[in-house]
Protein backbone atom coordinates (compact mmCIF):
# COMPACT_ATOMS: atom_id res chain seq x y z
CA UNK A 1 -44.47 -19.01 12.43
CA UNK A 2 -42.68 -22.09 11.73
CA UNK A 3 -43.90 -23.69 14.71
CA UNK A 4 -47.40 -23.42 13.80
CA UNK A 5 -46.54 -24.54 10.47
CA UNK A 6 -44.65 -27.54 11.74
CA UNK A 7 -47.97 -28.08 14.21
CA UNK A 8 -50.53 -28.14 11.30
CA UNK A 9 -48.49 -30.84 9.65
CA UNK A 10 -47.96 -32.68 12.40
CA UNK A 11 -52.26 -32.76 12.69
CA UNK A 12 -52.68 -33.15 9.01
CA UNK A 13 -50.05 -36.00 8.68
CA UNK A 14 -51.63 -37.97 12.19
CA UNK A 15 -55.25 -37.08 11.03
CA UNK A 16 -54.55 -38.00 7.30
CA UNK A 17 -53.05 -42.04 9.63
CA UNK A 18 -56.37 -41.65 11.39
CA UNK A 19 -58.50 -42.31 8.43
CA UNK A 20 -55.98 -44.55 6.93
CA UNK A 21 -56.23 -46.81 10.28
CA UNK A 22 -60.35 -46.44 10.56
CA UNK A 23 -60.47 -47.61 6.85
CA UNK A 24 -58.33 -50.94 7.46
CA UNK A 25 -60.15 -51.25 10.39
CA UNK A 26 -63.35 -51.38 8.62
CA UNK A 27 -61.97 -53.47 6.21
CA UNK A 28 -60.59 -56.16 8.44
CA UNK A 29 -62.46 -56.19 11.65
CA UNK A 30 -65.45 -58.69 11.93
CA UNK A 31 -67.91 -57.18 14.27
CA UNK A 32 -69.46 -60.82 14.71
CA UNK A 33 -65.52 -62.36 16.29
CA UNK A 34 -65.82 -60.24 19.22
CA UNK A 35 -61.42 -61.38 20.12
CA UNK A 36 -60.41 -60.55 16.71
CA UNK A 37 -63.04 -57.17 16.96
CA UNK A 38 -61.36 -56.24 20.40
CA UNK A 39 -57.20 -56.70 19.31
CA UNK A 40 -57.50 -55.07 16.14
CA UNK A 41 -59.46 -52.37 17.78
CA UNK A 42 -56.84 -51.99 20.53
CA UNK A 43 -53.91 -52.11 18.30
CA UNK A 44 -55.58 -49.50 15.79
CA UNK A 45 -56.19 -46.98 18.50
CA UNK A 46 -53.02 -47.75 20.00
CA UNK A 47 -51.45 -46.91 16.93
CA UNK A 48 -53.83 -43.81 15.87
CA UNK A 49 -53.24 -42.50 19.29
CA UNK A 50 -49.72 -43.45 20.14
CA UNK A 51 -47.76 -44.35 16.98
CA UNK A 52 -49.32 -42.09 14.61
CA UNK A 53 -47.96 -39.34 16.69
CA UNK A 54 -44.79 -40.33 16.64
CA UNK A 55 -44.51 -40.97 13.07
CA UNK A 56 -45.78 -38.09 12.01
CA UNK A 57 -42.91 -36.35 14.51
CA UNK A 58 -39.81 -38.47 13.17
CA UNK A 59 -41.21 -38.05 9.25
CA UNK A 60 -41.97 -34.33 9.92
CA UNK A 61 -38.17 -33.48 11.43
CA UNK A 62 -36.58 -36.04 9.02
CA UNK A 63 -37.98 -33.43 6.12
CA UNK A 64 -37.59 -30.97 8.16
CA UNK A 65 -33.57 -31.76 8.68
CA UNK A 66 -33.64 -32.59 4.61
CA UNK A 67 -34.98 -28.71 3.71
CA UNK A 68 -32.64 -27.36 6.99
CA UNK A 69 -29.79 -29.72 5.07
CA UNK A 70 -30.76 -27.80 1.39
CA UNK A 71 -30.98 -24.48 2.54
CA UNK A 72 -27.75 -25.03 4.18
CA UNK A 73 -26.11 -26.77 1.37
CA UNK A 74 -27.42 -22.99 -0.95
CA UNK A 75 -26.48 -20.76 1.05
CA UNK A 76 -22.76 -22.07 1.66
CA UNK A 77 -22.65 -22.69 -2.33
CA UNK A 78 -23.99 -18.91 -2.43
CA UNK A 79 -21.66 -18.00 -0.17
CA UNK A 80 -18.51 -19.73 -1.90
CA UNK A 81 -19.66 -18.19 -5.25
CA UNK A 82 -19.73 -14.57 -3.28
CA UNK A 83 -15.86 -15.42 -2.06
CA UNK A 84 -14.78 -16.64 -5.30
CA UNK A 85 -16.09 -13.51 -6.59
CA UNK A 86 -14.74 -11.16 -4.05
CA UNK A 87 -11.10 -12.61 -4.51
CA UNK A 88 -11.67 -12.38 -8.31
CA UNK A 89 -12.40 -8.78 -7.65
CA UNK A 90 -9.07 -8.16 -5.24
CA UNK A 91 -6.51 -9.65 -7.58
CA UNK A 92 -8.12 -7.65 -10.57
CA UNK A 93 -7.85 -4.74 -7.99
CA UNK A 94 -4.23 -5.47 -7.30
CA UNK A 95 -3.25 -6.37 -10.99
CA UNK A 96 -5.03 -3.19 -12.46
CA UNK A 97 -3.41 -0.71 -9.77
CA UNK A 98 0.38 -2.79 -10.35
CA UNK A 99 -0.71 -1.59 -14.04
CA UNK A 100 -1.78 2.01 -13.32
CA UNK A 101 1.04 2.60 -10.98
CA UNK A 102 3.66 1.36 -14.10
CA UNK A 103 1.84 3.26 -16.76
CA UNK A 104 2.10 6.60 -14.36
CA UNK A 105 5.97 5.80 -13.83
CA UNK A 106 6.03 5.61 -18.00
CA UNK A 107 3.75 8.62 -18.45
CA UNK A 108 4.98 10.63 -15.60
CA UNK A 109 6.60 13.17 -17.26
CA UNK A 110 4.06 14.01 -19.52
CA UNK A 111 1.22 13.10 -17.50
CA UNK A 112 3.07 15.81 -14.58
CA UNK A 113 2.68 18.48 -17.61
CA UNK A 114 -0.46 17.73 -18.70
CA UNK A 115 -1.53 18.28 -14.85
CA UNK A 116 0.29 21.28 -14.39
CA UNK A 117 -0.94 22.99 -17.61
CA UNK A 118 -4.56 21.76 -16.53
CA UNK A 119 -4.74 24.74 -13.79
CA UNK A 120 -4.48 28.49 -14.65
CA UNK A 121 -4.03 31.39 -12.89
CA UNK A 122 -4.34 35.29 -13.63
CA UNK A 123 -1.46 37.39 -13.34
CA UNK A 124 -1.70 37.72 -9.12
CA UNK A 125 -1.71 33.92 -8.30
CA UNK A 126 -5.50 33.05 -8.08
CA UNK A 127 -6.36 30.19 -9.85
CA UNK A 128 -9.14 31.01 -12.99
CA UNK A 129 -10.16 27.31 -14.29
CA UNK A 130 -8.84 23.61 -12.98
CA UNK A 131 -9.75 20.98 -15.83
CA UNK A 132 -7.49 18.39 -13.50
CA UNK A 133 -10.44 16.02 -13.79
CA UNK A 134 -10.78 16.20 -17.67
CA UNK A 135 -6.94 15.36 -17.90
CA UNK A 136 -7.04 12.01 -15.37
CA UNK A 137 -9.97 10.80 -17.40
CA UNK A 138 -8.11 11.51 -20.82
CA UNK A 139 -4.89 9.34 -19.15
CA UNK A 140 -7.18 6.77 -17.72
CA UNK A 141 -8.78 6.07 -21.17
CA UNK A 142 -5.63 6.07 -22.42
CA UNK A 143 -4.64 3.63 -20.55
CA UNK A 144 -7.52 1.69 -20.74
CA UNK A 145 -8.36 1.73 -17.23
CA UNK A 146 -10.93 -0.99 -16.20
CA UNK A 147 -13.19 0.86 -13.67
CA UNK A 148 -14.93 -1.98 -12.38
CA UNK A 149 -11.50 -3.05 -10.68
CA UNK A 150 -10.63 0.49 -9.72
CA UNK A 151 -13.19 3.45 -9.84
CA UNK A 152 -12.31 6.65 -11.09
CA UNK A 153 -12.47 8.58 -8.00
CA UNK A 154 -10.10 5.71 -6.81
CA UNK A 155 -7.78 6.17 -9.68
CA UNK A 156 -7.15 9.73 -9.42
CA UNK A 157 -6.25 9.48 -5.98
CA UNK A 158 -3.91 6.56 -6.85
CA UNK A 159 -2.27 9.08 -9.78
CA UNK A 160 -2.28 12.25 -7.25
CA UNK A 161 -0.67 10.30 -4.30
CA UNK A 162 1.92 8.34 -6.56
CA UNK A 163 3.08 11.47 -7.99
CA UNK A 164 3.26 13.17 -5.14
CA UNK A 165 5.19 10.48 -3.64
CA UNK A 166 7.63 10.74 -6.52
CA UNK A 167 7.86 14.79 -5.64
CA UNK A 168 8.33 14.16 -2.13
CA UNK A 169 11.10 12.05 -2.86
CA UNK A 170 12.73 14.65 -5.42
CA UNK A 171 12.65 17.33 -3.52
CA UNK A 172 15.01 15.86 -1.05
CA UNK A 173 17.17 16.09 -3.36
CA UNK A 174 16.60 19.15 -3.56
CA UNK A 175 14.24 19.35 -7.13
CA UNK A 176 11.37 20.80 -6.82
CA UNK A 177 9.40 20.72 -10.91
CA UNK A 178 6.47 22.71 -9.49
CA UNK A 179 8.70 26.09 -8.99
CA UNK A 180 10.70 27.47 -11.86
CA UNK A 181 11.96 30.83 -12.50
CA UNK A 182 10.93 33.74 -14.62
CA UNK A 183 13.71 34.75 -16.32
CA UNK A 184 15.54 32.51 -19.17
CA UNK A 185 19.16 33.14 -17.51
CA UNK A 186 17.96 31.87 -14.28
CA UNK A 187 16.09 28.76 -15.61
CA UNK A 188 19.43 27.47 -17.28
CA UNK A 189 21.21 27.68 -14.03
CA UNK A 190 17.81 26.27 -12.53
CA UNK A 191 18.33 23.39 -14.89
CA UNK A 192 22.01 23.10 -14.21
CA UNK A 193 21.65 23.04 -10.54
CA UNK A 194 18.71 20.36 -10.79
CA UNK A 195 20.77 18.13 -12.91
CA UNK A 196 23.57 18.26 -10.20
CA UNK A 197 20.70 16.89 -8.05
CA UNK A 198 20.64 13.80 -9.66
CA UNK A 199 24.64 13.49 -9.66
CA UNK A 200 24.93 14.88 -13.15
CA UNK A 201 28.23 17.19 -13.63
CA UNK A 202 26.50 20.22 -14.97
CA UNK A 203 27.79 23.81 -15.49
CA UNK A 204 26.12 26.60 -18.14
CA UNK A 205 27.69 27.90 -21.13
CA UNK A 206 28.70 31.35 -21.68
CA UNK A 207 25.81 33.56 -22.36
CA UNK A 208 25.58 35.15 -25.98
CA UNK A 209 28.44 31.97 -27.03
CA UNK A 210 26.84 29.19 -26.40
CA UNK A 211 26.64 28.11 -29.82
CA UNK A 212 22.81 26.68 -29.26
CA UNK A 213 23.92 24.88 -25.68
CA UNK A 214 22.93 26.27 -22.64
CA UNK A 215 24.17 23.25 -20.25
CA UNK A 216 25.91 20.71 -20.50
CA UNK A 217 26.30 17.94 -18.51
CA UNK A 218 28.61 14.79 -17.92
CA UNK A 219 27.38 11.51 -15.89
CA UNK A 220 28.79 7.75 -16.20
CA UNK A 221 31.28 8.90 -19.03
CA UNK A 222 28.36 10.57 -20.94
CA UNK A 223 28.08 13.93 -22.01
CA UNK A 224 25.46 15.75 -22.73
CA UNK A 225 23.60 19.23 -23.94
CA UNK A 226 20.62 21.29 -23.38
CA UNK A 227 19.14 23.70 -25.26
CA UNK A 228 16.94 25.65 -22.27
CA UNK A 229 13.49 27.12 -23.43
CA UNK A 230 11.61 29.01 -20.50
CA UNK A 231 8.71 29.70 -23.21
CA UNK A 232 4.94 30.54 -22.97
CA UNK A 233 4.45 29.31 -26.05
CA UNK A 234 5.20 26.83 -28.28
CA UNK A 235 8.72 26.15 -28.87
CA UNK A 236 9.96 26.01 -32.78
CA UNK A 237 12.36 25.01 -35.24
CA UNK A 238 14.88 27.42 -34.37
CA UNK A 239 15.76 25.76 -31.31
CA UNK A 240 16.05 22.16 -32.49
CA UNK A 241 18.39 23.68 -35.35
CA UNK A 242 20.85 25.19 -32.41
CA UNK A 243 21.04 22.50 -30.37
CA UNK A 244 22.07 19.65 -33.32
CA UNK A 245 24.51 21.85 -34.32
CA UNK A 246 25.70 22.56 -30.94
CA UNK A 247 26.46 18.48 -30.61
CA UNK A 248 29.38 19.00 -32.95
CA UNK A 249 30.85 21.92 -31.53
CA UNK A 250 31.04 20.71 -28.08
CA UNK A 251 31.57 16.86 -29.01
CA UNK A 252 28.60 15.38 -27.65
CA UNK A 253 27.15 12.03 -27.26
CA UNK A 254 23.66 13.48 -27.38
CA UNK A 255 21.82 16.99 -27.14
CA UNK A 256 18.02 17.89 -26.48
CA UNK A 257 15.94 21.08 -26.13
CA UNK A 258 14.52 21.39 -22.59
CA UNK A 259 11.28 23.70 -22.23
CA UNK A 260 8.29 24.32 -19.20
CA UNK A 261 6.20 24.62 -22.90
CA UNK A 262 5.44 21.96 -25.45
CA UNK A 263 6.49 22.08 -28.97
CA UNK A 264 5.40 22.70 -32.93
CA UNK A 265 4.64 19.70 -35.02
CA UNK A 266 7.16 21.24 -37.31
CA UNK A 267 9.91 21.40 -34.46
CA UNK A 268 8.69 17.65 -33.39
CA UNK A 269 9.28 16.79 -36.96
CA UNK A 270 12.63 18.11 -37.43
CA UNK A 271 13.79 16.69 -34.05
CA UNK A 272 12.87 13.09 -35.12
CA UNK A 273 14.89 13.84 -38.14
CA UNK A 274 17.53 15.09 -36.98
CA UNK A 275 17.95 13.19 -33.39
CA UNK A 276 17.35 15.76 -30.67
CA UNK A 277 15.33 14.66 -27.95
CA UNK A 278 12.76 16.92 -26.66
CA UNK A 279 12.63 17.42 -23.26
CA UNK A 280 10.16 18.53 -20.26
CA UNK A 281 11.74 20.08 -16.91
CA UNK A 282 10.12 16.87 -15.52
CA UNK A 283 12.37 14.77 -17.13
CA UNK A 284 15.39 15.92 -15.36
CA UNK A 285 15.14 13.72 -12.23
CA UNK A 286 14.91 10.55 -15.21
CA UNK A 287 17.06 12.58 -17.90
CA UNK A 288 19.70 9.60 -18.29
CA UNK A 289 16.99 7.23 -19.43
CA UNK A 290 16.42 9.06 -22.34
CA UNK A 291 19.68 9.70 -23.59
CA UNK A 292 20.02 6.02 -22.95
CA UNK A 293 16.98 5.07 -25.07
């Protein structure tokens, strides 16, 4: 195709040199000086037939080259802009999934809950509704994700795979937040013995006298107590009320009411008051940050 349109200029341009040459010829040629008649005749259909040709061939791949040369000169200036683009695109990849990595090390603990509480089973195992999804896009928002550097699909296997990667790495220490027990006796020595874990000195209290601590726990020349909740429900004030008063009785630099549940405004309330920190089982493997905080 492009020869043929390269061969109909070519004819165009040399026919187009044709005329030009028979009109100068008509103009300057005296039929009546048969030697002047005869050169310019010659030269003009030398010319016509000979150089015409060839200038239409040299002017025709000149602008030929000179489109070639544009088109070229586009597409690299496309292509640049597509490369400047595409490494735009990477380092906001890179930078927003530095930034969702960080805000699920921050959030971990209660985005590990809010994961957890997101799947329910009946009473033999089998799992009855899974609103996983609803809780990654309620963190992502939260967040403020941008999903034109990282999709959401992408994201949530980012979140499942970091956190995982956090379990894995717990549970050779032998902590495993996924498995607790179903009685309240055992969960404080679950507590106790996950705490040692981490290289916390941890023993339980004495049953029925624990005045409002259940464990406590010494690490770096700070001590520490627990108030253990294995609840279904929400935990209340009751508990926050045992465990400050337990920080006297036991002389401790800080106490906090651990529970698999979540807690009443009112207990939230009187915690913040009152300076107990309340606690997820998934805080344990991080547990000296807060009482650091």
């Amino acid at each position: 195709m492009k020869f043929v349109r390269f061969f109909l200029s070519f004819i165009g341009l040399w026919l187009l040199q044709f005329l030009l040459a028979s009109i100068v010829m008509a103009l300057l040629v005296d039929p009546e000086n048969s030697t002047n008649f005869g050169i310019i005749s010659i030269f003009l259909i030398m010319y016509v037939f000979v150089g015409a040709p060839i200038v239409s061939w040299i002017f025709l791949k000149r602008k030929r080259k000179k489109a070639t040369d544009q088109q070229f000169a586009l597409a690299l200036e496309k292509e640049q802009r597509k490369t400047t683009l595409r490494k735009e695109h990477l380092r906001r990849r890179f930078v927003e999934r530095e930034r969702l990595i960080d805000a699920i090390d921050l959030h971990r603990v209660a985005l590990s809950r809010n994961l957890q509480r997101a799947i329910k089973k009946n009473d033999y195992g089998v799992v009855t509704s899974d609103t996983s999804d609803d809780a990654i896009i309620e963190f992502c928002a939260s967040i403020d994700l941008d999903h034109q550097a990282i999709p959401e699909a992408e994201a949530k296997s980012i979140i499942f795979d970091h956190l995982n990667f956090i379990d894995d790495e717990n549970a050779k220490k032998g902590f495993d937040s996924n498995f607790l027990p179903f009685d309240g006796h055992e969960f404080e020595r679950w507590v106790a013995d996950s705490l040692s874990a981490f290289d916390w000195n941890a023993e339980v209290t004495q049953g029925s006298g624990d005045q409002g601590i259940d464990v406590i726990a010494e690490k770096d020349g700070k001590k520490i107590g627990l108030q253990c909740k294995l609840y279904s429900s929400a935990v209340g004030n009751k508990a926050i009320q045992e465990a400050h008063a337990g920080k006297s009785h036991y002389s401790l630099d800080g106490v906090g009411v651990l529970t698999n549940s979540n807690f009443t405004q009112s207990a939230k309330d009187l915690a913040f008051s009152t300076g107990v920190l309340l606690l997820s089982h998934h805080d344990i493997p991080t547990i000296d940050e807060k009482f650091t905080s």
